[in-house]
C-alpha atoms as a PDB file:
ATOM      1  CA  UNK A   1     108.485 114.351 105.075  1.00  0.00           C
ATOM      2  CA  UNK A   2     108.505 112.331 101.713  1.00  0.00           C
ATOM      3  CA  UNK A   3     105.152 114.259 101.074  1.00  0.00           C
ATOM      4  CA  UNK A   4     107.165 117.485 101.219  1.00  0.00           C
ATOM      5  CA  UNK A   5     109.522 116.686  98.893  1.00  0.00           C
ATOM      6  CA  UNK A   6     107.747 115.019  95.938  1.00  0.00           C
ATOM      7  CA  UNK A   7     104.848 116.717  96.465  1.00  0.00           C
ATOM      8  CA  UNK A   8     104.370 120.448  97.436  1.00  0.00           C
ATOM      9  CA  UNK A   9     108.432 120.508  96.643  1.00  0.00           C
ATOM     10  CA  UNK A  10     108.297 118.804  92.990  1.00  0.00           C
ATOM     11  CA  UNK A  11     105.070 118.726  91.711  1.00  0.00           C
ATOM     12  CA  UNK A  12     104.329 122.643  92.574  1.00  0.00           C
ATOM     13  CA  UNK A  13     107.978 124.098  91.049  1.00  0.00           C
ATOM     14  CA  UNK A  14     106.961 122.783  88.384  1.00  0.00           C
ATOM     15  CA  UNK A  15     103.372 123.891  87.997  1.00  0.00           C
ATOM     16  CA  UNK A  16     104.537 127.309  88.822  1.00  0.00           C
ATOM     17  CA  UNK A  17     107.489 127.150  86.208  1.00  0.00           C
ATOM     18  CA  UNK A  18     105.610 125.135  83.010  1.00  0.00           C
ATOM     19  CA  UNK A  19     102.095 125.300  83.657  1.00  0.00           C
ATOM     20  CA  UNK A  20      99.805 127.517  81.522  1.00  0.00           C
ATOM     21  CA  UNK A  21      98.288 130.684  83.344  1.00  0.00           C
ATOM     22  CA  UNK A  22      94.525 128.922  83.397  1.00  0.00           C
ATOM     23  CA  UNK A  23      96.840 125.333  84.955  1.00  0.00           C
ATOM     24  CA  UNK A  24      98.098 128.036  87.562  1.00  0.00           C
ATOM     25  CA  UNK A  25      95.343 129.581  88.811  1.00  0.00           C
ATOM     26  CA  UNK A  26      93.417 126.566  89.150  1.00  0.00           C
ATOM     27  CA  UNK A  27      96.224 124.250  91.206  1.00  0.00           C
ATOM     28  CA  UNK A  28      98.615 126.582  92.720  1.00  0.00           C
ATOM     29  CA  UNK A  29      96.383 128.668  95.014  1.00  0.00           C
ATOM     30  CA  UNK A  30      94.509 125.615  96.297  1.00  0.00           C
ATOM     31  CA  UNK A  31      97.537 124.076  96.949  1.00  0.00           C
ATOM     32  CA  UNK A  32      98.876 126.321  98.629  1.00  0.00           C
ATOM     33  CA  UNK A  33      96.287 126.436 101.313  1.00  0.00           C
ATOM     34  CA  UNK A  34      95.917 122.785 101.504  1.00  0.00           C
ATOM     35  CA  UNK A  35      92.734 122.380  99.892  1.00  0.00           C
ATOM     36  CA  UNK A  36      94.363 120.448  97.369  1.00  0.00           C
ATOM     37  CA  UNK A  37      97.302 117.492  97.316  1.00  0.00           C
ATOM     38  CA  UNK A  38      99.337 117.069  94.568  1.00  0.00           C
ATOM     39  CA  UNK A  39     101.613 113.443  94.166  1.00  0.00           C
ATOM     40  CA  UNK A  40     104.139 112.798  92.066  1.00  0.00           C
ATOM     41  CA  UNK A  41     104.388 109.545  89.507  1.00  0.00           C
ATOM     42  CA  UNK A  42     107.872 108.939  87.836  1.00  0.00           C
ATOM     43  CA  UNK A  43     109.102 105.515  89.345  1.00  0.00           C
ATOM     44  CA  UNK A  44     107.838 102.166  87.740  1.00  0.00           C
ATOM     45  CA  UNK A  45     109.059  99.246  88.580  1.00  0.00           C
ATOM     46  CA  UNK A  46     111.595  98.698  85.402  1.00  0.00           C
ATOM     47  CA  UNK A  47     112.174 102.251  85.671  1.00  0.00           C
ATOM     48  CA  UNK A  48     113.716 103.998  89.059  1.00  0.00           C
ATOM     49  CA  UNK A  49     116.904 106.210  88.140  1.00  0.00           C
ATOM     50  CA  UNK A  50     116.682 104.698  84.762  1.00  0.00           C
ATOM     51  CA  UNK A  51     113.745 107.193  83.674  1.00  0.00           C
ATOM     52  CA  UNK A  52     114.208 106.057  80.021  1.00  0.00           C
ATOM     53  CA  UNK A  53     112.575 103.099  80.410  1.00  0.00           C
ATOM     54  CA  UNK A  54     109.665 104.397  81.554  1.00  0.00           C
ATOM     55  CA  UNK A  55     106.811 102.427  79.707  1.00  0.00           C
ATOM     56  CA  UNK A  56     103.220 104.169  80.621  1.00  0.00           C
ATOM     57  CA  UNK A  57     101.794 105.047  77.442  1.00  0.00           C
ATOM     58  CA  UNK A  58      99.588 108.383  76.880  1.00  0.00           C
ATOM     59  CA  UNK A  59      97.999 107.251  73.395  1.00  0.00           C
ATOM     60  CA  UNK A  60      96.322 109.891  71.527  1.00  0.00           C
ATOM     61  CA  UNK A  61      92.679 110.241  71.082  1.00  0.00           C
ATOM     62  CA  UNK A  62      92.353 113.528  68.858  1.00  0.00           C
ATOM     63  CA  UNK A  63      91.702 116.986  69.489  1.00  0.00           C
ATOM     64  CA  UNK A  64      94.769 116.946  71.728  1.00  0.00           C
ATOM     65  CA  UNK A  65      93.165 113.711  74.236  1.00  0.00           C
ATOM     66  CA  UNK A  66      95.018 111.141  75.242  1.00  0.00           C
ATOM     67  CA  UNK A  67      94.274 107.311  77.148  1.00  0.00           C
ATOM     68  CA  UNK A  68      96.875 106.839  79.583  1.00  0.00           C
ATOM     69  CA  UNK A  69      97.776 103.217  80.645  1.00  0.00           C
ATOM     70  CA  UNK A  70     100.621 101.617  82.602  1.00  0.00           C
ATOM     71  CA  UNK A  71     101.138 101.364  86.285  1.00  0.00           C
ATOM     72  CA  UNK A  72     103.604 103.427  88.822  1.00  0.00           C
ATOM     73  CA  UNK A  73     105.386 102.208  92.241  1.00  0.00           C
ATOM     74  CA  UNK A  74     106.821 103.719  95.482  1.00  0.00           C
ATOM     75  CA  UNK A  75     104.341 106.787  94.764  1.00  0.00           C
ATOM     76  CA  UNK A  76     104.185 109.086  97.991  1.00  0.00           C
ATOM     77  CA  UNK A  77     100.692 109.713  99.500  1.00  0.00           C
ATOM     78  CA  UNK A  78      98.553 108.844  96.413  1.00  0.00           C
ATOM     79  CA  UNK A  79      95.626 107.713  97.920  1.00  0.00           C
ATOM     80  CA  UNK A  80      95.954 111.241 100.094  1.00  0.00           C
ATOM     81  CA  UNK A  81      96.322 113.273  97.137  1.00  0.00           C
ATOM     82  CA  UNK A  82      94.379 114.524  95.159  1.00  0.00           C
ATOM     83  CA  UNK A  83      95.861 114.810  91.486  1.00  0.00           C
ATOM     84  CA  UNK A  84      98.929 112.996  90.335  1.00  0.00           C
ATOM     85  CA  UNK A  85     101.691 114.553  88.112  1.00  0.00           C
ATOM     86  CA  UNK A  86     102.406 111.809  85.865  1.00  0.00           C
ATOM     87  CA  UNK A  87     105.424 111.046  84.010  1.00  0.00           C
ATOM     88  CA  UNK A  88     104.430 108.800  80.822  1.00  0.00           C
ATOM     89  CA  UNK A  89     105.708 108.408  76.982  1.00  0.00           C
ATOM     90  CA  UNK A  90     103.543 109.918  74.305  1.00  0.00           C
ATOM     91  CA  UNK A  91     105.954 107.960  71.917  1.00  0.00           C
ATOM     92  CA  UNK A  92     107.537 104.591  73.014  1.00  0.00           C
ATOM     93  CA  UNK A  93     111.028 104.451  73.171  1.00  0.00           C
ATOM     94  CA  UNK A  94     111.801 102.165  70.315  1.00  0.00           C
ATOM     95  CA  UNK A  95     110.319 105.144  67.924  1.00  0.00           C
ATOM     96  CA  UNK A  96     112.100 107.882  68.994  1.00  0.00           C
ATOM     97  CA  UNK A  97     115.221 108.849  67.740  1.00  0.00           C
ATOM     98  CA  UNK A  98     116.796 110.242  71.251  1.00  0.00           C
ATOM     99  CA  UNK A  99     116.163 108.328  73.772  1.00  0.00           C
ATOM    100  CA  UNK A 100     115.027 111.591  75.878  1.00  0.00           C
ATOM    101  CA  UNK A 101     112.630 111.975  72.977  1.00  0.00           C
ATOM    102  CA  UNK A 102     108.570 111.257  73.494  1.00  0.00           C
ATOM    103  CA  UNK A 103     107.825 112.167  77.298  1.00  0.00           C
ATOM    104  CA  UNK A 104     104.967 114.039  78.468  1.00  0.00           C
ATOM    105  CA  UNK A 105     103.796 115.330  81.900  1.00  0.00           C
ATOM    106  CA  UNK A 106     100.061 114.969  83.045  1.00  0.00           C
ATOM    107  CA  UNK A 107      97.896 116.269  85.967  1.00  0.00           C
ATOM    108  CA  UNK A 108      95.557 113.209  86.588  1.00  0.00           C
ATOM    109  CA  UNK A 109      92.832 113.521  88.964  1.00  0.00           C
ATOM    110  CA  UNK A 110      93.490 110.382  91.176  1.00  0.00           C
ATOM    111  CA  UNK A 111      89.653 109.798  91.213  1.00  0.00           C
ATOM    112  CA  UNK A 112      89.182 109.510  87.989  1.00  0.00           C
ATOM    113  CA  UNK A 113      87.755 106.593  86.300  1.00  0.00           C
ATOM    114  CA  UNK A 114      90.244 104.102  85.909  1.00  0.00           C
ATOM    115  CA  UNK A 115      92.901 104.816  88.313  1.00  0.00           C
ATOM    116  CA  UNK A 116      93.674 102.375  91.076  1.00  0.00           C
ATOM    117  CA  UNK A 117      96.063 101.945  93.631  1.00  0.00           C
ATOM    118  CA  UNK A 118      97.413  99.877  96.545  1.00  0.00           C
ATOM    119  CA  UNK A 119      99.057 100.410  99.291  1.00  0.00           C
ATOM    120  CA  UNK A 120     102.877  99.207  99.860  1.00  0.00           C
ATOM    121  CA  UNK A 121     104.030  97.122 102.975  1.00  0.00           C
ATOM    122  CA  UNK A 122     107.276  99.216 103.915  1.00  0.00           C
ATOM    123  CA  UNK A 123     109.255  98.764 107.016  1.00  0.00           C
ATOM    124  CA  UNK A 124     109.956 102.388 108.008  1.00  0.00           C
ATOM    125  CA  UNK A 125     107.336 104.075 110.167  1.00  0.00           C
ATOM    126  CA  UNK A 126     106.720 107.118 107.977  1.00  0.00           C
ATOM    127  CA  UNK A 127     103.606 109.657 108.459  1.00  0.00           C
ATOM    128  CA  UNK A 128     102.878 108.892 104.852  1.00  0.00           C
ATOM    129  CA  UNK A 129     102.074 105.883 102.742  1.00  0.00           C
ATOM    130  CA  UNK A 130     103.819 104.236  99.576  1.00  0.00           C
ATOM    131  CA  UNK A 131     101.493 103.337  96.575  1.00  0.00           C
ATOM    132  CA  UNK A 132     101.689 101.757  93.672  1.00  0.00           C
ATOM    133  CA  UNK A 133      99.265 103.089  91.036  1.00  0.00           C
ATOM    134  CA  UNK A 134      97.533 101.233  87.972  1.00  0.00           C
ATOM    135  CA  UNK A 135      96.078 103.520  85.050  1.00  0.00           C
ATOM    136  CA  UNK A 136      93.659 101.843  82.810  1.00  0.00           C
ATOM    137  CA  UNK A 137      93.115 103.652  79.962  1.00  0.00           C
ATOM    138  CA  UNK A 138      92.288 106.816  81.792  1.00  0.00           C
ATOM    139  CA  UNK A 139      91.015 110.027  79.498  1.00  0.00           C
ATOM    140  CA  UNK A 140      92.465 112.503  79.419  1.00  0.00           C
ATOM    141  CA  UNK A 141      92.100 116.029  77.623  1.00  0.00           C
ATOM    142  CA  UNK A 142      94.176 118.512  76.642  1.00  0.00           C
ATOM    143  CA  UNK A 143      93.934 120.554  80.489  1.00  0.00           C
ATOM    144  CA  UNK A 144      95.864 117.618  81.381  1.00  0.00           C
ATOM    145  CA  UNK A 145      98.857 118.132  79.742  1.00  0.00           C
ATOM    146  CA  UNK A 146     102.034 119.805  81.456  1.00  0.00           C
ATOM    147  CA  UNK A 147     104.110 121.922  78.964  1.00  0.00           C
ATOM    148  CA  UNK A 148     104.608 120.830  75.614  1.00  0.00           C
ATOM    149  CA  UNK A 149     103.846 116.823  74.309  1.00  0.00           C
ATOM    150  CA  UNK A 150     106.733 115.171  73.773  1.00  0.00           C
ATOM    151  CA  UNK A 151     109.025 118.355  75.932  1.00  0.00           C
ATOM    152  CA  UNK A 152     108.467 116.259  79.512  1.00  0.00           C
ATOM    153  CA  UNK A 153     112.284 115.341  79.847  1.00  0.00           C
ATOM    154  CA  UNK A 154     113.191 118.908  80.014  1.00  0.00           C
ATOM    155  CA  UNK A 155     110.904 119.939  82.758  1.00  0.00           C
ATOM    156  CA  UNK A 156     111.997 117.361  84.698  1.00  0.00           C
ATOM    157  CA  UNK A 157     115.403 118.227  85.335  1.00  0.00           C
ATOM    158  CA  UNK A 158     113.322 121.676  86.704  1.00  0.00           C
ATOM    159  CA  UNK A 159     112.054 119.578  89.441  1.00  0.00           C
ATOM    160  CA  UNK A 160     115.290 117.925  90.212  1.00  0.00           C
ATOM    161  CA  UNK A 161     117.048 120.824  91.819  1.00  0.00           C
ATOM    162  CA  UNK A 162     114.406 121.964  94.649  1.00  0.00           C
ATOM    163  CA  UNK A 163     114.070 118.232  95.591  1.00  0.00           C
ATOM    164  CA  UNK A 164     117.859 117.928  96.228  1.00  0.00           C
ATOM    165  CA  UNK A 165     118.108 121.205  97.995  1.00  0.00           C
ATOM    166  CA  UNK A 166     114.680 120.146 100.357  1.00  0.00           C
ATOM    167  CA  UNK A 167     115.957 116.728 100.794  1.00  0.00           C
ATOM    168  CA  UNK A 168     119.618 118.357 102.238  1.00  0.00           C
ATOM    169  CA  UNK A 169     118.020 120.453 104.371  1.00  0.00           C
ATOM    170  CA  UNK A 170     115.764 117.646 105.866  1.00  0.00           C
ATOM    171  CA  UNK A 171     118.863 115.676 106.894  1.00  0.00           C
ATOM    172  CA  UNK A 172     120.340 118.199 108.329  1.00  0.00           C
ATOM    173  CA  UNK A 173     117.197 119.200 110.173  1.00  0.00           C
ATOM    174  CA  UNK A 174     117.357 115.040 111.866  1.00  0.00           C
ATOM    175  CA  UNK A 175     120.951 115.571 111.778  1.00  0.00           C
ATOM    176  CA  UNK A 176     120.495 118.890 114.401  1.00  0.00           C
ATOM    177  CA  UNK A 177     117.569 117.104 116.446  1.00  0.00           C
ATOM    178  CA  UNK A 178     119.358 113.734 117.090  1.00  0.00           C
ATOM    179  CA  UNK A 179     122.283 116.200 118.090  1.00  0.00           C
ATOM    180  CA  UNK A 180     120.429 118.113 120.614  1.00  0.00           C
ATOM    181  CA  UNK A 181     119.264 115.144 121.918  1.00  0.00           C
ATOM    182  CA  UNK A 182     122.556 113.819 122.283  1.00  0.00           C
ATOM    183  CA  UNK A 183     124.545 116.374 124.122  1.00  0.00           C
ATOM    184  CA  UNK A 184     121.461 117.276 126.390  1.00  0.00           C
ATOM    185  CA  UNK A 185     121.528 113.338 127.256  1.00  0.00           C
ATOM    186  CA  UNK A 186     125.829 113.592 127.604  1.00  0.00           C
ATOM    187  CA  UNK A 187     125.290 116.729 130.226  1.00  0.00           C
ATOM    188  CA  UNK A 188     122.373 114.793 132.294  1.00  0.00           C
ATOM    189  CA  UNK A 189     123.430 111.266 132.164  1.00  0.00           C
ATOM    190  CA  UNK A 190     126.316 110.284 135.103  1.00  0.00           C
ATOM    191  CA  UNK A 191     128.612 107.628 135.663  1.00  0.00           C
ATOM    192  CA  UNK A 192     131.713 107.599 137.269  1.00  0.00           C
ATOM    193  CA  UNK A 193     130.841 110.595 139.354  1.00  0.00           C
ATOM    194  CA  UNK A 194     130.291 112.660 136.189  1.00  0.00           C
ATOM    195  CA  UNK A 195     128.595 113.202 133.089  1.00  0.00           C
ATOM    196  CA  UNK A 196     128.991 111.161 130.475  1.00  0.00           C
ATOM    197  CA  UNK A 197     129.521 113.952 128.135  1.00  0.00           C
ATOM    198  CA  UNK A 198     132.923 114.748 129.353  1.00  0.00           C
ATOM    199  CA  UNK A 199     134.621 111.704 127.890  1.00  0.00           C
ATOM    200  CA  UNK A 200     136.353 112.640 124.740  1.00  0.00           C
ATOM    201  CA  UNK A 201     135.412 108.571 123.518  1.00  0.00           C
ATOM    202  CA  UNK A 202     132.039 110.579 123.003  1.00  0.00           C
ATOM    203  CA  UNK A 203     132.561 113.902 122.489  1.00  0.00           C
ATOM    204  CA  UNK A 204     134.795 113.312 119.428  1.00  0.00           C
ATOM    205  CA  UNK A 205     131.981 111.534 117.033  1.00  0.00           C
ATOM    206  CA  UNK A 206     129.705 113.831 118.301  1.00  0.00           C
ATOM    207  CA  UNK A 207     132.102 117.193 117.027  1.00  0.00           C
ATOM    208  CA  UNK A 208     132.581 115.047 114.214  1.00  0.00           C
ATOM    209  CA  UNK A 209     128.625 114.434 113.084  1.00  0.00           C
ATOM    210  CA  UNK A 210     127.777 118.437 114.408  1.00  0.00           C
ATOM    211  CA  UNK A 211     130.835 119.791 112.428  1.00  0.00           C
ATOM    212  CA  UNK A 212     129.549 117.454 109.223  1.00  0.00           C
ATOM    213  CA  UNK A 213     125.948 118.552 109.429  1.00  0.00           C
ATOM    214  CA  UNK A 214     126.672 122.243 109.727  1.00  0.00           C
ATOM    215  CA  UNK A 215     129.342 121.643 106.293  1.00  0.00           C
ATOM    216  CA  UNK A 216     126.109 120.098 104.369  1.00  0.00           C
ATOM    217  CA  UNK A 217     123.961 123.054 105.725  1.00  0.00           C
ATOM    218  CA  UNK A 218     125.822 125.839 104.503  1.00  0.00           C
ATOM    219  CA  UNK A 219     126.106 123.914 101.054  1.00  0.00           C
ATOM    220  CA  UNK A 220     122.153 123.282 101.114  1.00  0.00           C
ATOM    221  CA  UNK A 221     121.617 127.433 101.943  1.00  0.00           C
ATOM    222  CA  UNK A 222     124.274 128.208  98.811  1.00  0.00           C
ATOM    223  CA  UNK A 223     121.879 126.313  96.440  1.00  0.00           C
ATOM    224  CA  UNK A 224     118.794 127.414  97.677  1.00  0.00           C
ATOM    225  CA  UNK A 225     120.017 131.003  97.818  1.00  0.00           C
ATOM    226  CA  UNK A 226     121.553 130.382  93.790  1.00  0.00           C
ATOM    227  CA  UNK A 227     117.963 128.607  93.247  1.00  0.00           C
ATOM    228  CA  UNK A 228     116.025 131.758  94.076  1.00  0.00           C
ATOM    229  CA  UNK A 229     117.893 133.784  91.986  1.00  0.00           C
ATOM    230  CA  UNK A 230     117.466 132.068  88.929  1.00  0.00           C
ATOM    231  CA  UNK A 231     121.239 130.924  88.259  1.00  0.00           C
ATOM    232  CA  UNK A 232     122.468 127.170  87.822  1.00  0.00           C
ATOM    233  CA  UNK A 233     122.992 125.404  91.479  1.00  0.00           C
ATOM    234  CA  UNK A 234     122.742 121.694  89.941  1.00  0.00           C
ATOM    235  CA  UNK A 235     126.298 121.318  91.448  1.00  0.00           C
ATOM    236  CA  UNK A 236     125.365 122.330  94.748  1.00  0.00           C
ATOM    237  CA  UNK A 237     122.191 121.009  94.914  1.00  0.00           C
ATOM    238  CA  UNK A 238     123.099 117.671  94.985  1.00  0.00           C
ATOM    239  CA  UNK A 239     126.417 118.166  96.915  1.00  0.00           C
ATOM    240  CA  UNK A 240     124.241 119.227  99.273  1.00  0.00           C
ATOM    241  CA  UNK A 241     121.921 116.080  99.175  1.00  0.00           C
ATOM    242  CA  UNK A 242     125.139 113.960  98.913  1.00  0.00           C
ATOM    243  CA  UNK A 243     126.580 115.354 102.144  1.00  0.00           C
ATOM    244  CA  UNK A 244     123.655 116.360 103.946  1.00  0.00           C
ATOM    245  CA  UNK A 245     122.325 112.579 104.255  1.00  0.00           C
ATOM    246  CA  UNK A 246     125.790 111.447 105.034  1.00  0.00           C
ATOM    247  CA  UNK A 247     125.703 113.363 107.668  1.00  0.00           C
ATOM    248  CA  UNK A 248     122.519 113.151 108.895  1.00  0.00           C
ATOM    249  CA  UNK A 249     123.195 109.012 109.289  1.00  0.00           C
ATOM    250  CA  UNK A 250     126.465 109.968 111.204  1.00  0.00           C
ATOM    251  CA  UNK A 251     124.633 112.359 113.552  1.00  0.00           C
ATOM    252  CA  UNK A 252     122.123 109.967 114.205  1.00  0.00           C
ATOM    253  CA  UNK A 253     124.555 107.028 114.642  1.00  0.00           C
ATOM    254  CA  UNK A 254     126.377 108.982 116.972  1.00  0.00           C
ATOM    255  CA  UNK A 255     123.768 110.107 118.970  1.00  0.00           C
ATOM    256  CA  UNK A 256     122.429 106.334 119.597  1.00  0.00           C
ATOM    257  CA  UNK A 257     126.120 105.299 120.476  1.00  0.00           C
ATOM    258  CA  UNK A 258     125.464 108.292 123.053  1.00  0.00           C
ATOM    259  CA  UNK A 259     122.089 107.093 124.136  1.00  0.00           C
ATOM    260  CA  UNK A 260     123.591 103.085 124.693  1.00  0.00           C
ATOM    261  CA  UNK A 261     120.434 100.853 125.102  1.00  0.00           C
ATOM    262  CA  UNK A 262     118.742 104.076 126.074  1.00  0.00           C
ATOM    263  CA  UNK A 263     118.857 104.729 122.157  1.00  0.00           C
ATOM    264  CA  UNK A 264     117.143 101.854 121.169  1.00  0.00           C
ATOM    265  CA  UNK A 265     113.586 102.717 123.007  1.00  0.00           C
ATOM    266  CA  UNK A 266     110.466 104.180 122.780  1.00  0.00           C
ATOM    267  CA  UNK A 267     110.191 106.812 125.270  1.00  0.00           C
ATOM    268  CA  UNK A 268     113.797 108.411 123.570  1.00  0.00           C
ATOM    269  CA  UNK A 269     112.874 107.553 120.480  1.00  0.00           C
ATOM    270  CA  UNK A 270     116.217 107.980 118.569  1.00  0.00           C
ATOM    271  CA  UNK A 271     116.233 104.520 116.985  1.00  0.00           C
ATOM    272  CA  UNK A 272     112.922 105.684 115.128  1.00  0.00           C
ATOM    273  CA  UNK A 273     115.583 108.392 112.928  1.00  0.00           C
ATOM    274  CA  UNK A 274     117.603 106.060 111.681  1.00  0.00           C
ATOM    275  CA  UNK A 275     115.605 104.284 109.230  1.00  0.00           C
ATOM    276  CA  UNK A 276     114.232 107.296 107.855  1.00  0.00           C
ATOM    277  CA  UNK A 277     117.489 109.296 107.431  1.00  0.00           C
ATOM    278  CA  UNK A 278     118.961 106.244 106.223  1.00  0.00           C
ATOM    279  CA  UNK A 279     116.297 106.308 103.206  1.00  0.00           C
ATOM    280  CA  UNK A 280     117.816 109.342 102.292  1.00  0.00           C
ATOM    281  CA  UNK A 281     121.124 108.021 100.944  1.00  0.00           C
ATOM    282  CA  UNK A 282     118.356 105.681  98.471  1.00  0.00           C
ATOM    283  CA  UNK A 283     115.718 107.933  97.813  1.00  0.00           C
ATOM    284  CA  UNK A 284     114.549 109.865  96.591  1.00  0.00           C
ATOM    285  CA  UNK A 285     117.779 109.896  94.279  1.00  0.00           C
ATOM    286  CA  UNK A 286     120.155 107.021  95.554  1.00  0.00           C
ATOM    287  CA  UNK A 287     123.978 108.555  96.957  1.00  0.00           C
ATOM    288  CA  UNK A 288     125.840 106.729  94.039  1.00  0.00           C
ATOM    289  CA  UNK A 289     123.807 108.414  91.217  1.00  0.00           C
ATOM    290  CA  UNK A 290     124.813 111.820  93.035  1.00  0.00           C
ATOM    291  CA  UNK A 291     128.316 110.759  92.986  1.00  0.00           C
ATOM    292  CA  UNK A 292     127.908 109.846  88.897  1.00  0.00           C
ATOM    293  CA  UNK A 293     126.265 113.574  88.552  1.00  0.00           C
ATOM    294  CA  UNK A 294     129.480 115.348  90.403  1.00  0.00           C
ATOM    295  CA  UNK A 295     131.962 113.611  88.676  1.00  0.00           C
ATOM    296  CA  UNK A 296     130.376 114.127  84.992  1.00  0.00           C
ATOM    297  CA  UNK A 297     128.892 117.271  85.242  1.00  0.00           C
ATOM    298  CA  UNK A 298     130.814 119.474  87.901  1.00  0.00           C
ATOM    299  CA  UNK A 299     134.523 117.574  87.072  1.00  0.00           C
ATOM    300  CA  UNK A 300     134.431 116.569  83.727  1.00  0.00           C
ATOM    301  CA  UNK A 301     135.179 112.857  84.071  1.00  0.00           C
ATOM    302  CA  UNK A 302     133.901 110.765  81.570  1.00  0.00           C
ATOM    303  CA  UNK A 303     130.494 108.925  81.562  1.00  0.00           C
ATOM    304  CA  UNK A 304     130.384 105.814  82.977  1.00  0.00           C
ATOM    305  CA  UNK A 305     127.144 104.575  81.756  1.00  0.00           C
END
């Protein structure tokens, strides 16, 4: 699911939206297929919401090349992938004069000389792998480059949008299944010479969670449908995010208090949502960021950092 989002959802909007027609036809149709996997490499270990302090360096070469060194963590299916979009400085932050100033975007291969990775230990069972990723003075040429060098911070605000909007409508997706599950388990399950389902002490969270998840759908579908035509929808997008993996944690909470110790095994299986949806509300953009976002941007309050 991670894999959906950073990769095919990130990496290819932006291909599609900055890449040159020659970057296009090479990527995008072989993507699209599946012949080729695309990662995406922003977050360093000094540097998670805090993009600025990014410190992989693309040094220059001549006749637009480029050695790229530094090291990436938390990167979704990189050893599955294979090209990386990489987010890196061209000019190091204490020489630029904005501190949005000196990033630049690069389509490494991932099997290119010089690029190693490991794999992550992470307690969530996921159907894809963290990374992180060490870049040793990799070469690069000018094919590599995404957009203009030294223009990076722009495009990525292009790539923010889609993620939010994919990553709302994946909560809401758990949000509906651990539902289902739920009230299928209320009708079937008896005590008391009736079904569970007909005490209000459950029916009430559940209304709650379905009434919650349907809310953050309709937001998600507003700023997909204002994302396809073009027009601003970085308010709803991560509204949508915000609520939708809210949400999804209630509906999933709920549905386990409906399950009992039934919840917490292996042939239900409803246990195995809640770390993932949990994630949600950390990653790939953590809920209080979203919450800094709505109240700068969408009500005018002043920043706060």
């Amino acid at each position: 699911l991670l894999s959906l989002v950073v990769g095919a959802c990130m990496t290819m909007s932006v291909l599609a939206e900055h890449g040159s027609d020659e970057q296009r036809n090479n990527y995008l149709p072989a993507a699209c297929k599946g012949d080729i996997r695309f990662c995406f490499a922003i977050t360093e270990a000094n540097a998670g919401t805090n993009t600025i302090n990014i410190g992989t360096l693309a040094k220059p070469t001549g006749q637009g090349g480029f050695k790229l060194s530094g090291n990436k963590t938390f990167i979704t299916d990189a050893a599955e992938s294979d090209y990386a979009l990489v987010v890196a400085r061209t000019t190091p932050l204490s020489e630029t004069k904005r501190k949005t100033e000196g990033f630049t975007l690069f389509i490494v291969p991932t099997k290119a000389k010089g690029v190693e990775m490991q794999p992550i230990p992470v307690s969530i069972a996921l159907p894809e792998l963290q990374y992180e990723v060490f870049f040793d003075e990799v070469e690069l040429g000018p094919e590599n480059v995404l957009g203009e060098v030294g223009k990076g911070f722009n495009i990525l605000f292009d790539s923010l949008n889609p993620e939010r909007i994919l990553g709302g409508a994946i909560c809401t997706g758990i949000g509906r299944f651990a539902m289902d599950k739920a009230v299928a388990y209320a009708n079937e399950r008896v005590v008391f010479n009736g079904p569970i389902g007909a005490y209000q002490a459950l029916q009430h969270p559940l209304a709650i969670a379905k009434t919650e998840i349907e809310m953050a759908s309709l937001k998600a579908r507003k700023a997909a449908w204002l994302f396809d035509k073009g027009e601003p929808c970085g308010a709803e997008a991560n509204m949508a995010k915000l609520a939708a993996s809210e949400a999804g944690i209630k509906a999933v909470d709920a549905s386990l208090q409906c399950f009992g110790g039934n919840g917490f095994t292996k042939e239900y299986g409803i246990f195995d949502l809640y770390p993932l949806v949990r994630l949600t509300k950390t990653a790939p953009i953590n809920n209080e960021m979203i919450h800094n976002y709505i109240a700068e941007h969408v009500m005018g309050l002043p920043r706060s950092y």
